[in-house]
N, C-alpha and C. Protein backbone atom coordinates (compact mmCIF):
# COMPACT_ATOMS: atom_id res chain seq x y z
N UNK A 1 -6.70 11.26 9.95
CA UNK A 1 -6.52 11.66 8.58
C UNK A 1 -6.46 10.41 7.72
N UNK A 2 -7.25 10.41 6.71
CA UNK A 2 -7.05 9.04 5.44
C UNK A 2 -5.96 9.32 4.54
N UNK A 3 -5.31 8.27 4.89
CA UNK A 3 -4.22 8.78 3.28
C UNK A 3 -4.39 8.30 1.88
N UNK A 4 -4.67 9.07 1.36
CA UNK A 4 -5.68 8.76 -0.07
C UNK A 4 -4.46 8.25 -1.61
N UNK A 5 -3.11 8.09 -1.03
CA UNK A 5 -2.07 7.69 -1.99
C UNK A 5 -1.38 7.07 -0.68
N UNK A 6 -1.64 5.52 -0.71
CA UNK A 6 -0.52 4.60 0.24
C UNK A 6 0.51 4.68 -0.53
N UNK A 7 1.41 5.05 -1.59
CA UNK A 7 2.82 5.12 -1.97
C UNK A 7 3.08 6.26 -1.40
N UNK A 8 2.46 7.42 -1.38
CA UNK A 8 3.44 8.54 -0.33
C UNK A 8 3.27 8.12 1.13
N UNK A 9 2.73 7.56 1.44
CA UNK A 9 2.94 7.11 3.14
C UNK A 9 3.93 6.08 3.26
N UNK A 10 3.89 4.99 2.27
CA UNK A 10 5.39 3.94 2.31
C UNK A 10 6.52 4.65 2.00
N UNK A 11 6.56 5.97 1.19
CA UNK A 11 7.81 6.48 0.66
C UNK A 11 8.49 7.54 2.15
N UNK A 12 7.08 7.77 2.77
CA UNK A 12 7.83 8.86 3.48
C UNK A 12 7.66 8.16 5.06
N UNK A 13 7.20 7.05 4.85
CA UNK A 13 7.30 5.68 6.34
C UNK A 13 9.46 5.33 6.13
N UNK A 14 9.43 4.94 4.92
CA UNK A 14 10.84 4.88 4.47
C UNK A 14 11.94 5.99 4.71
N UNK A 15 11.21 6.97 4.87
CA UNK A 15 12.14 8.31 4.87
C UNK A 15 12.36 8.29 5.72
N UNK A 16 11.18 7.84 6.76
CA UNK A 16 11.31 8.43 8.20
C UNK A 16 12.65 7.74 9.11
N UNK A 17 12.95 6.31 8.16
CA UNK A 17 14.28 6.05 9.06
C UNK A 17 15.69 6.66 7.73
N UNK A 18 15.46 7.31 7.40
CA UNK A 18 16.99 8.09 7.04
C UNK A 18 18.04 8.34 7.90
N UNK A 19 18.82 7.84 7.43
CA UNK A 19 20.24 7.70 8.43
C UNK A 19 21.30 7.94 7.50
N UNK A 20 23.00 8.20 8.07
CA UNK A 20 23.27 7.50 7.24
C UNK A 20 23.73 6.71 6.68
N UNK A 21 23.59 6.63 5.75
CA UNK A 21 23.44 4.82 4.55
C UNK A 21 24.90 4.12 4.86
N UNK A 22 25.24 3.00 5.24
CA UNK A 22 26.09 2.54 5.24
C UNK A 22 26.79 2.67 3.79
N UNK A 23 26.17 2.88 2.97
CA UNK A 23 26.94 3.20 1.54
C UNK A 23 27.61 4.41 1.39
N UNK A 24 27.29 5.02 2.19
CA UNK A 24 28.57 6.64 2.45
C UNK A 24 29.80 5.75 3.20
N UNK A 25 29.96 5.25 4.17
CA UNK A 25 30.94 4.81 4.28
C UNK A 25 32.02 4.03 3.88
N UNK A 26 33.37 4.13 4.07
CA UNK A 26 34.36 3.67 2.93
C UNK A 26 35.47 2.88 4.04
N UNK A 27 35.50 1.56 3.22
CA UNK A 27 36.25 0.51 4.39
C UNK A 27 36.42 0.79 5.54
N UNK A 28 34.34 0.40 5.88
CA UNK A 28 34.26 -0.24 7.32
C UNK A 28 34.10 1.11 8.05
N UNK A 29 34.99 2.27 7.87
CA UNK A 29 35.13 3.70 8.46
C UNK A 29 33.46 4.26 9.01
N UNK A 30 33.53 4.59 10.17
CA UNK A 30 32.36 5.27 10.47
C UNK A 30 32.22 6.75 9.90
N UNK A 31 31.34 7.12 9.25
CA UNK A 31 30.97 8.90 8.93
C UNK A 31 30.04 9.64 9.75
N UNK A 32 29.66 10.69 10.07
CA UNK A 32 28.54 11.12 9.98
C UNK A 32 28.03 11.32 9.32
N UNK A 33 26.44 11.66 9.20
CA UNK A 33 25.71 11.92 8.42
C UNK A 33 25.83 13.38 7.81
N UNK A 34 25.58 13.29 6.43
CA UNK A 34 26.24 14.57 5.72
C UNK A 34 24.62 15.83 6.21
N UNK A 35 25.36 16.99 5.83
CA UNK A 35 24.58 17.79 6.20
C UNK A 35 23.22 17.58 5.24
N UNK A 36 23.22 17.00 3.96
CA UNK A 36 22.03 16.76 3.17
C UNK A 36 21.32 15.80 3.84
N UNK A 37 21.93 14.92 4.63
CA UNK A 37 21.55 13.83 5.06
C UNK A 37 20.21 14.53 6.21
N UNK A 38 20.87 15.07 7.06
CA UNK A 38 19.88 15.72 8.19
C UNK A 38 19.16 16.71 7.29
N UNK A 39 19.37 17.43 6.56
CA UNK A 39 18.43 18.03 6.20
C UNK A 39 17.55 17.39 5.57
N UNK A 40 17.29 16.34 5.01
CA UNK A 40 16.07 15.60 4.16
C UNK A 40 15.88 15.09 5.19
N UNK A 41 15.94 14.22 6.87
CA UNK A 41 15.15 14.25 7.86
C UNK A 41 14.54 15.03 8.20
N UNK A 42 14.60 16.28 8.04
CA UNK A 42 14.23 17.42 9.30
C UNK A 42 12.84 17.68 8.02
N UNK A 43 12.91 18.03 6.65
CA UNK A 43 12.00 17.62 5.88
C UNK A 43 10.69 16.71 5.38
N UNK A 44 11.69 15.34 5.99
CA UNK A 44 10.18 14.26 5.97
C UNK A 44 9.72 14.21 7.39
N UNK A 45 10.60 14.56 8.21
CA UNK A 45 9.70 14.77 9.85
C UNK A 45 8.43 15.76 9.42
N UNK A 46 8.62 16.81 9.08
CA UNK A 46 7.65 17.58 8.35
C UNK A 46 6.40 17.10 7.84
N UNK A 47 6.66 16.49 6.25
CA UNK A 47 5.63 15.57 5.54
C UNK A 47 4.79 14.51 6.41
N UNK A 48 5.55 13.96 7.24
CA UNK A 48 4.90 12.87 7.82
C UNK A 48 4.01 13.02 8.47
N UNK A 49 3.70 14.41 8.77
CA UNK A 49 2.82 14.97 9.72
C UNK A 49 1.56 14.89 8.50
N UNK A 50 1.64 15.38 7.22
CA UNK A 50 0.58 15.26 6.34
C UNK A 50 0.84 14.59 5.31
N UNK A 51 0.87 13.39 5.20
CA UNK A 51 1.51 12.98 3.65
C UNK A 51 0.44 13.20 2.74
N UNK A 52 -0.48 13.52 2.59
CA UNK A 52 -1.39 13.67 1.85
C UNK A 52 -1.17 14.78 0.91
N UNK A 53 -0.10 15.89 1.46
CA UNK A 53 0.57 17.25 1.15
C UNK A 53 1.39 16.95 0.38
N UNK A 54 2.11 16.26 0.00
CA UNK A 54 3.54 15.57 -0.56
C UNK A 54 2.99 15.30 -1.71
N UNK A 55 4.15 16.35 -2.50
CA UNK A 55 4.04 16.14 -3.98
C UNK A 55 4.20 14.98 -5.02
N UNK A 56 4.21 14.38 -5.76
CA UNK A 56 4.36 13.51 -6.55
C UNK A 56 5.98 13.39 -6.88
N UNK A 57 6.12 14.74 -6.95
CA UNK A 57 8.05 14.79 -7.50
C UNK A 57 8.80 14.30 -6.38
N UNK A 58 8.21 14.81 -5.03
CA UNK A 58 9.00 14.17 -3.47
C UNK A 58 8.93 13.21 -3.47
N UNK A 59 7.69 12.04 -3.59
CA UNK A 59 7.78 10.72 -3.49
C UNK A 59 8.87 10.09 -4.29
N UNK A 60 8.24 10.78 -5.44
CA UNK A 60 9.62 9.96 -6.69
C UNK A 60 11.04 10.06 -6.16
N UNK A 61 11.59 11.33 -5.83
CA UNK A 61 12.83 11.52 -5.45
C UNK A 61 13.43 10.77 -4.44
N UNK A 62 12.23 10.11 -3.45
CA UNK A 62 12.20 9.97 -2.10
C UNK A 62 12.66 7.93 -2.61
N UNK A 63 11.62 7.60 -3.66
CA UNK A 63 11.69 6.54 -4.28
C UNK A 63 12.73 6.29 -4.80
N UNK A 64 13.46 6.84 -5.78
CA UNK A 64 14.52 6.79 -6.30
C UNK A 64 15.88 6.66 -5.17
N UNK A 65 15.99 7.15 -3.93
CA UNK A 65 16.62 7.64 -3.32
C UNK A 65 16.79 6.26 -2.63
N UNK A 66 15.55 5.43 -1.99
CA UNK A 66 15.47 4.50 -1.61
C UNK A 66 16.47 3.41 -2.25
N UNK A 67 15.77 3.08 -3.76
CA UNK A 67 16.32 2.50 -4.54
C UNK A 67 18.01 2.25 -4.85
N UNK A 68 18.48 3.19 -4.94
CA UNK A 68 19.76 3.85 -4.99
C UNK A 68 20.43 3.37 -3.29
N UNK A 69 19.93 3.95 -2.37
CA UNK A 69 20.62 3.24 -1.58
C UNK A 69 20.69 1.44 -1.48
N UNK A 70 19.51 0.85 -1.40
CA UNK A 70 19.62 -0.64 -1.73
C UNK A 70 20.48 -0.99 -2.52
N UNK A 71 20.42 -0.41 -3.86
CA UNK A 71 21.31 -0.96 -4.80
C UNK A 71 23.27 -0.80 -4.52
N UNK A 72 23.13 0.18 -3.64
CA UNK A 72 24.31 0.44 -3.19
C UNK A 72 24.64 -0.46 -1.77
N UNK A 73 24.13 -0.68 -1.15
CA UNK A 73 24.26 -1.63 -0.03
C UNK A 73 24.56 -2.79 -0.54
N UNK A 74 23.66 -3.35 -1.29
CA UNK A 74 24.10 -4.39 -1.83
C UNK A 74 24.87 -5.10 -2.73
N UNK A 75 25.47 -4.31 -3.36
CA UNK A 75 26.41 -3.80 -4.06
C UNK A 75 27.82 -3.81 -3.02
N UNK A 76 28.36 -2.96 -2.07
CA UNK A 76 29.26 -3.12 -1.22
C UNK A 76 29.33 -4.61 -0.65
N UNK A 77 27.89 -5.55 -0.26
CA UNK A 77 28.16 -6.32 0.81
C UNK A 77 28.74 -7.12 -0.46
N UNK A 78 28.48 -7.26 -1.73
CA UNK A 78 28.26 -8.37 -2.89
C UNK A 78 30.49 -8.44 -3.22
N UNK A 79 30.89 -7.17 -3.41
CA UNK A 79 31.60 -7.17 -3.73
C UNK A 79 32.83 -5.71 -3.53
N UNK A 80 34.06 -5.63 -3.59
CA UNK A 80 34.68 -4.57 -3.67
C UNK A 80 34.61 -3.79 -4.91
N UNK A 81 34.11 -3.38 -5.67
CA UNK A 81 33.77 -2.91 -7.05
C UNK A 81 34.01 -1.32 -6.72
N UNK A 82 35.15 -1.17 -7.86
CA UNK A 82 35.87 0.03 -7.97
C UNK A 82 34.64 1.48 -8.13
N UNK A 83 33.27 0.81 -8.89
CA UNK A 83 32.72 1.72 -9.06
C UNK A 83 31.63 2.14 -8.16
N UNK A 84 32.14 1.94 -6.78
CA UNK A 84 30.80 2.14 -6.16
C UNK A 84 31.18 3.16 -5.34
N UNK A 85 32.45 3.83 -5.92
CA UNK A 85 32.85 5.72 -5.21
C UNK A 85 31.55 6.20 -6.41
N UNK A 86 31.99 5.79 -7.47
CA UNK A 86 30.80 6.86 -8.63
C UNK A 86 28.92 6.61 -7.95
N UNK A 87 29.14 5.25 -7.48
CA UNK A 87 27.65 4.73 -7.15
C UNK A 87 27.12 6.10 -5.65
N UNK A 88 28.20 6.06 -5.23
CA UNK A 88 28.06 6.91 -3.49
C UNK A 88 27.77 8.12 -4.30
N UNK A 89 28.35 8.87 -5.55
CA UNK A 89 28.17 10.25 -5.94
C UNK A 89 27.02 9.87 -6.45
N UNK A 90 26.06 8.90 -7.12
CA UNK A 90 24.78 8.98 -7.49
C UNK A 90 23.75 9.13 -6.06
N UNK A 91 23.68 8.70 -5.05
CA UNK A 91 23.55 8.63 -4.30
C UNK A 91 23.56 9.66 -3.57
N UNK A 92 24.82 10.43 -3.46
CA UNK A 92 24.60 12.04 -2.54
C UNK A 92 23.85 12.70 -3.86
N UNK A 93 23.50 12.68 -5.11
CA UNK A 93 22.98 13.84 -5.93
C UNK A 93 21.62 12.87 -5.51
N UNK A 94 21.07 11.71 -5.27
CA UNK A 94 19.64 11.75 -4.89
C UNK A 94 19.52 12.24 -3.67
N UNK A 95 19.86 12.32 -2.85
CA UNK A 95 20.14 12.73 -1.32
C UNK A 95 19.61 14.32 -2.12
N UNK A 96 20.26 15.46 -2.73
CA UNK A 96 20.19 16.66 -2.98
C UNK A 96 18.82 16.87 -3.67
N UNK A 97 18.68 15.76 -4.84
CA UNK A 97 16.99 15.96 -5.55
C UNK A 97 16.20 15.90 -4.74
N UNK A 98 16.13 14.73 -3.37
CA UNK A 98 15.32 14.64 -2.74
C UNK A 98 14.38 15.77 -1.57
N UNK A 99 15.70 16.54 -1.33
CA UNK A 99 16.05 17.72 -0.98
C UNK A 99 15.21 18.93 -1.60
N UNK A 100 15.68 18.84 -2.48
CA UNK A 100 15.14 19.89 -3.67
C UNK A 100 13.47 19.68 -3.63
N UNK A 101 12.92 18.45 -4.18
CA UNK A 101 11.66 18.11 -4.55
C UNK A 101 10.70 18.25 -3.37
N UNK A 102 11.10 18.08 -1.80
CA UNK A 102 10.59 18.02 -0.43
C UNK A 102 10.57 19.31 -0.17
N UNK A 103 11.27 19.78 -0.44
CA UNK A 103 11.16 21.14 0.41
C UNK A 103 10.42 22.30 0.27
N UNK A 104 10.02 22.33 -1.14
CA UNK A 104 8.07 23.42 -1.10
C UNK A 104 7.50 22.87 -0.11
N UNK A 105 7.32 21.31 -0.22
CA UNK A 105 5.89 21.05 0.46
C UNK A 105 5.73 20.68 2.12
N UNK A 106 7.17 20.86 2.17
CA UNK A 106 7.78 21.05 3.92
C UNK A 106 7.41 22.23 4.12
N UNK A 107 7.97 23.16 3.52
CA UNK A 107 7.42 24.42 3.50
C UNK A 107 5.91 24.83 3.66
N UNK A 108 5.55 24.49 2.89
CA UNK A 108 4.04 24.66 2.68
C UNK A 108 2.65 23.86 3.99
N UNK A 109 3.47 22.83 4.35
CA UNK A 109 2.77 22.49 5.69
C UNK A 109 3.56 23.64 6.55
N UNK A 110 4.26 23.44 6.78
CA UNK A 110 4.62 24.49 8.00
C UNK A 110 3.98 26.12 7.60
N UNK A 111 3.80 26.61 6.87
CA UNK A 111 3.50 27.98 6.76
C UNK A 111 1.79 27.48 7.26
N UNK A 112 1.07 26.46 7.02
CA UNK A 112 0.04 26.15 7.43
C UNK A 112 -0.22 26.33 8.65
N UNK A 113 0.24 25.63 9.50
CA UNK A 113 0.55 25.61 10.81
C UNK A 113 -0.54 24.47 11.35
N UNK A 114 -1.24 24.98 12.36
CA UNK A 114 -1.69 24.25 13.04
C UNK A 114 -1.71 23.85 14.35
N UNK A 115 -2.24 22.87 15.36
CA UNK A 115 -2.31 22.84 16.75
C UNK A 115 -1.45 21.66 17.05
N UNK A 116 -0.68 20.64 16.09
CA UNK A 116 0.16 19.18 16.37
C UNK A 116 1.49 19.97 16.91
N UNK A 117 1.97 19.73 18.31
CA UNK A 117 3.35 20.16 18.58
C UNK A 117 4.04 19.34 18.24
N UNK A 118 4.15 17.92 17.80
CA UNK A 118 5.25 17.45 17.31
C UNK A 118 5.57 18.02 15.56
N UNK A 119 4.32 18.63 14.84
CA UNK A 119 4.78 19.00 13.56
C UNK A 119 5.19 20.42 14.01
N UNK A 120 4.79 21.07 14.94
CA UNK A 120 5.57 22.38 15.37
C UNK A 120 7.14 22.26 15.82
N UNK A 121 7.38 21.26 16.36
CA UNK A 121 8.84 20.99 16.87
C UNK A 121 10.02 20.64 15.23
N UNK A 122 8.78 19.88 14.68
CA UNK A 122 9.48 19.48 13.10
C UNK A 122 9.50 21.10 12.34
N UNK A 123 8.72 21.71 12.55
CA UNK A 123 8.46 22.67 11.63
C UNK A 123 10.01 24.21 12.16
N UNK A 124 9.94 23.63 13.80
CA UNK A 124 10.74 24.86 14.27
C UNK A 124 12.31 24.16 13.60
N UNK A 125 12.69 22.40 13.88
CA UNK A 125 13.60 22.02 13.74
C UNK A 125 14.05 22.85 12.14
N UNK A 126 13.28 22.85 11.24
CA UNK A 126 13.67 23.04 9.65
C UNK A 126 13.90 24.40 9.83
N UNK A 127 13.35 25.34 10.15
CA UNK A 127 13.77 26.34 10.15
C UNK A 127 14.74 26.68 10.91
N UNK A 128 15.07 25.76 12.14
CA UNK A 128 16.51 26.36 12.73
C UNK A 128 17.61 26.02 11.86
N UNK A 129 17.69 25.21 11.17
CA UNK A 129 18.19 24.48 10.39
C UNK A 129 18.77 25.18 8.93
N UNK A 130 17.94 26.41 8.74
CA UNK A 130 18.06 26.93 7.52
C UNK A 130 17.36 26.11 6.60
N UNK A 131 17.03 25.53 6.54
CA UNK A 131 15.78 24.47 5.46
C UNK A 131 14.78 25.19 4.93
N UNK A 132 14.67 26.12 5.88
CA UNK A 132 12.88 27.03 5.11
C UNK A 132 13.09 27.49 4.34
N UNK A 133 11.66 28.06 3.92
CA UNK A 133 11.77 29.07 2.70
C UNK A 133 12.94 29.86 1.90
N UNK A 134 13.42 29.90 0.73
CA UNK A 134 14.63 30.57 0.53
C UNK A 134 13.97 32.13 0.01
């Protein structure tokens, strides 16, 4: 497959290591990853199978999301700054847009289908998940 927009393949190459962000965590404390967190994996596992499918609004969200975490990483290592509880709440609401903006077109490959079992395993993961279609 050609990917005819290299910014949705870097945005959703980026997605593909979503974890989560050391910027959810709060002095040093280990978290798990929030349930938005896995669910926007189980989403770009999806896309990645076609990024060519991936909307313009997902990349952005996906972009922004990026952004936002960097700025927050670096931000914690730089300094203790009172405002980087408000920075973590910008941060889980991109986590949710990103969410939001991915998930037609997660959708929309998977209702496609197809013969790739690893986008079938992605496609079964989202729906066990409750991620599909609402």
């Amino acid at each position: 497959m050609t990917i005819t927009h290299p910014g949705r393949l870097a945005a959703l190459f980026l997605s593909g290591v979503l974890a989560a962000s050391p910027a959810f965590a709060q002095d040093d404390e280990e978290i798990a990853p929030s349930s938005t967190t896995l669910e926007l994996q189980k989403l770009v596992a999806v896309l990645q199978s076609n990024p060519n499918a991936t909307s313009q609004d997902c990349v952005d969200a996906l972009t922004e999301l990026h952004k936002t975490q960097d700025m927050l990483e670096a931000e914690q290592k730089r300094t203790n700054d009172p405002d980087v509880g408000v920075a973590r709440d910008v941060l889980e609401t991109d986590f949710e847009t990103a969410v939001q903006s991915c998930r037609p077109d997660a959708t929309a490959i998977c209702d496609k289908g197809g013969n790739d079992p690893k986008l079938a395993r992605a496609c079964m993961a989202l729906s066990q998940s409750g991620a599909g279609p609402n």
